[in-house]
Protein backbone atom coordinates (compact mmCIF):
# COMPACT_ATOMS: atom_id res chain seq x y z
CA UNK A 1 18.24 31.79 6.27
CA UNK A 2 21.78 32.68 5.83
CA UNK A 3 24.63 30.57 6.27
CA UNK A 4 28.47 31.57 6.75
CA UNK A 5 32.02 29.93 7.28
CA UNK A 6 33.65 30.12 10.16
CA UNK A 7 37.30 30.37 10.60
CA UNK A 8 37.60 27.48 13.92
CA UNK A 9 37.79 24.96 10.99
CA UNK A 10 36.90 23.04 7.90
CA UNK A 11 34.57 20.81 9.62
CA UNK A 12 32.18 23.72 10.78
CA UNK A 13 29.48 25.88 9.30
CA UNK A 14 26.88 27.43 11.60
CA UNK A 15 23.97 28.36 10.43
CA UNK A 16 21.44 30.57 12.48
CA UNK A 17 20.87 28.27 14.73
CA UNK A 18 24.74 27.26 15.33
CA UNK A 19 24.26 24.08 14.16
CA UNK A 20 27.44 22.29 12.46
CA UNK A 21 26.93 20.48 9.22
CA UNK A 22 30.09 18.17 8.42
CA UNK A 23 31.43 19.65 5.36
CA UNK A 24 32.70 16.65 2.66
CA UNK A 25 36.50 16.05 1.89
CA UNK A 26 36.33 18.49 -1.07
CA UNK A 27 35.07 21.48 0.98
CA UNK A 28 31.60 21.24 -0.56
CA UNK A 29 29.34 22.07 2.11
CA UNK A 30 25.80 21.60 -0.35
CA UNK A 31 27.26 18.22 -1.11
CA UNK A 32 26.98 17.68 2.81
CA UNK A 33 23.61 19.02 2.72
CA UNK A 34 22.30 17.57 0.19
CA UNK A 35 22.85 14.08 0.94
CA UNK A 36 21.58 14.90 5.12
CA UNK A 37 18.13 16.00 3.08
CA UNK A 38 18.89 12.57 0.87
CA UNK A 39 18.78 10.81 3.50
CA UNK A 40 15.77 12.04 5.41
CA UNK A 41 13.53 12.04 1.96
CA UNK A 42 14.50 8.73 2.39
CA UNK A 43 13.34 7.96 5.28
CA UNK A 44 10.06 9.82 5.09
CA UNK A 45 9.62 7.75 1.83
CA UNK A 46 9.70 4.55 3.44
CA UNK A 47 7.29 5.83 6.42
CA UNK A 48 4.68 6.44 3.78
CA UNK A 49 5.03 3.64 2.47
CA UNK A 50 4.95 1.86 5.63
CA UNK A 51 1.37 3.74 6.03
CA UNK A 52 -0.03 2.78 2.08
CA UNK A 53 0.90 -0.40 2.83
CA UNK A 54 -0.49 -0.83 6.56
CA UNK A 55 -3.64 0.82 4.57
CA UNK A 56 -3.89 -2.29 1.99
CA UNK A 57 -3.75 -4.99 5.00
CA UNK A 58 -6.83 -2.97 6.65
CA UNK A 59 -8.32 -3.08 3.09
CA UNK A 60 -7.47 -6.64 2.20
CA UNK A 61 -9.12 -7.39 5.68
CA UNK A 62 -12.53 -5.60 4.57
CA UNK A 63 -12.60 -7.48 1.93
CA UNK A 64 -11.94 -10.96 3.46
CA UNK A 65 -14.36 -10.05 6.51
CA UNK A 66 -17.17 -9.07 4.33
CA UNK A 67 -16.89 -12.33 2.72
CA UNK A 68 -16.89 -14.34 5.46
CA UNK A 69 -19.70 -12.77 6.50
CA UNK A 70 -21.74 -12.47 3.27
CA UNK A 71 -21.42 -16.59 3.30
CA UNK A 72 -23.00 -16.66 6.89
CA UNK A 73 -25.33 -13.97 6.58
CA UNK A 74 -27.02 -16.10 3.64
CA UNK A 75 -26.41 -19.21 5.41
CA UNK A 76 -28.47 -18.27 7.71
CA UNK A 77 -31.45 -17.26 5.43
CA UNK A 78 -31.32 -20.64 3.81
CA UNK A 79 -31.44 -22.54 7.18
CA UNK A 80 -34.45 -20.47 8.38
CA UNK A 81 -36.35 -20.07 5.42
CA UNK A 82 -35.47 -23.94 2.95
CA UNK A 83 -36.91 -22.40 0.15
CA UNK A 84 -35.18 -23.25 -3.26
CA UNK A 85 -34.57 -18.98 -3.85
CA UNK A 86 -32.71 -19.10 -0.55
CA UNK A 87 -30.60 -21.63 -1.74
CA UNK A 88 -29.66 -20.08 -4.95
CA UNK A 89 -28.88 -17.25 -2.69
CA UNK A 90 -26.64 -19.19 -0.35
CA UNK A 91 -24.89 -20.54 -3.41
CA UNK A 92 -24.34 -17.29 -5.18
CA UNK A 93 -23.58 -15.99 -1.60
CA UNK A 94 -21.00 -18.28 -1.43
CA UNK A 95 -19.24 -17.92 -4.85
CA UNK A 96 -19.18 -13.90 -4.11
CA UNK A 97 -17.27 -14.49 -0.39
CA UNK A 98 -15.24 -16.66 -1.60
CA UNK A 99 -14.11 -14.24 -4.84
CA UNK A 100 -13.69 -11.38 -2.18
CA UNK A 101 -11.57 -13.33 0.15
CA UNK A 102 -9.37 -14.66 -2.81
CA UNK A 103 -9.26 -10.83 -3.90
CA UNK A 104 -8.21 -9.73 -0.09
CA UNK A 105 -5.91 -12.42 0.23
CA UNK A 106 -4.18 -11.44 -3.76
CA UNK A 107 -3.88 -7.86 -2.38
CA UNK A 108 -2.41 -8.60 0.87
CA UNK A 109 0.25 -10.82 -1.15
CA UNK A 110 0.72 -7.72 -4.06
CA UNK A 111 1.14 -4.96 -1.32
CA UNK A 112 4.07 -7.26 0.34
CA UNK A 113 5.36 -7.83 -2.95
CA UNK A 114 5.29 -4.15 -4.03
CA UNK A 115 6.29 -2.80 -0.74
CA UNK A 116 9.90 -5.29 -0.58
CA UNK A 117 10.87 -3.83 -4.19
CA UNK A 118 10.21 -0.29 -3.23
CA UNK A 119 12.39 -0.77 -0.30
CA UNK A 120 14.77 -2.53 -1.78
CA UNK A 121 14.68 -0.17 -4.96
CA UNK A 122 15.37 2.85 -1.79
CA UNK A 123 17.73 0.75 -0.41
CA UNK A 124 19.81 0.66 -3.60
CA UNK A 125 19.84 4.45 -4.73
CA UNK A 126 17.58 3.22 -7.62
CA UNK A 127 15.10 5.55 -8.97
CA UNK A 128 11.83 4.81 -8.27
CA UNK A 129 9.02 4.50 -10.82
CA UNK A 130 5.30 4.36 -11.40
CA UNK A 131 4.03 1.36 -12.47
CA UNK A 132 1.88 0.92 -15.39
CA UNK A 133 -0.83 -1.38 -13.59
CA UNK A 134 -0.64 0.24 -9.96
CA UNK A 135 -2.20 -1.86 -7.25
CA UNK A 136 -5.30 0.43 -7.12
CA UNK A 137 -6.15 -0.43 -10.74
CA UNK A 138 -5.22 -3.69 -10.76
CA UNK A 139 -7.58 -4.46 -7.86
CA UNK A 140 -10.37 -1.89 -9.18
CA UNK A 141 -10.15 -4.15 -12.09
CA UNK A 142 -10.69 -7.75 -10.20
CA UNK A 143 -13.26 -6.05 -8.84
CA UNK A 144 -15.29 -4.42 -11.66
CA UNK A 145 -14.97 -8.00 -12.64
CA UNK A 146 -16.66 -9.85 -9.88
CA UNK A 147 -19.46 -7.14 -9.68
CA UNK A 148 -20.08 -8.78 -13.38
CA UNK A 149 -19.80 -11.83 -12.74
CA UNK A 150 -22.44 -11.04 -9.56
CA UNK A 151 -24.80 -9.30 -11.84
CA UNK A 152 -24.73 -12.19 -14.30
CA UNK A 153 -25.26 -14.62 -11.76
CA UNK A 154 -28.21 -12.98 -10.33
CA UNK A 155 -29.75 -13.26 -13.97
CA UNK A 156 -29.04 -16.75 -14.83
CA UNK A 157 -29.70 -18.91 -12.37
């Protein structure tokens, strides 16, 4: 693609297309160009992530809604069975929902958190970095950690 000055003014450069790109006060027209692309990496920047983060609520809801229902699912063993294994069960039931909706409801708070300072970090010109504990790991972690502490339960009752 080839682009060339025209003589009808400073403010015009056609390209193929005849589109005009406003050239800046110093007569740069790359400046001008660069900054239009600036702005729409920008923008498509945000949109993604707009989508990672939309894709951590629907997570953090998976994990909360498994919970929940872990806790009734072995609720309802324990009222149709009253044997002392179905209480355990229950119990330990119980201590694993709960865990997972305290982990959906930390990564439903970390992905706010994380997206506001990326957007405001975009908002400000600021380069953008990648953490050293991303919110992948961090929640892979918390949740190596209560598949542990579920195995250990299951072992000593």
């Amino acid at each position: 693609m080839t682009t060339q000055q025209t003589t009808s003014g400073p403010m015009d450069l056609h390209s193929d297309g005849g589109d005009k790109v406003a050239e800046t006060p110093e007569g740069d027209v790359k400046t001008a160009l660069a900054r239009e692309r600036s702005s729409f990496a920008k923008f498509r920047t945000s949109l993604a992530l707009d989508r990672t983060t939309l894709a951590w609520i629907r997570t953090a809801l998976t994990f909360a809604s498994f919970g929940f229902g872990m806790v009734a699912f072995f609720r309802a063993v324990a009222m149709a069975t009253h044997s002392e294994e179905a209480m355990r069960l229950h119990q330990a039931a119980i201590h694993m929902g709960v865990a997972l909706i305290v982990i959906g409801m930390v990564a439903t708070i970390l992905a706010a958190f994380s997206h506001w300072m990326i957007l405001r970090r975009l908002r400000r010109g600021e380069e953008l970095s990648v953490a050293q504990w991303p919110l992948t790991i961090t929640i892979a972690v918390f949740i190596s950690i209560l598949g542990l502490y579920a195995l250990w339960s299951m072992f000593n009752p």
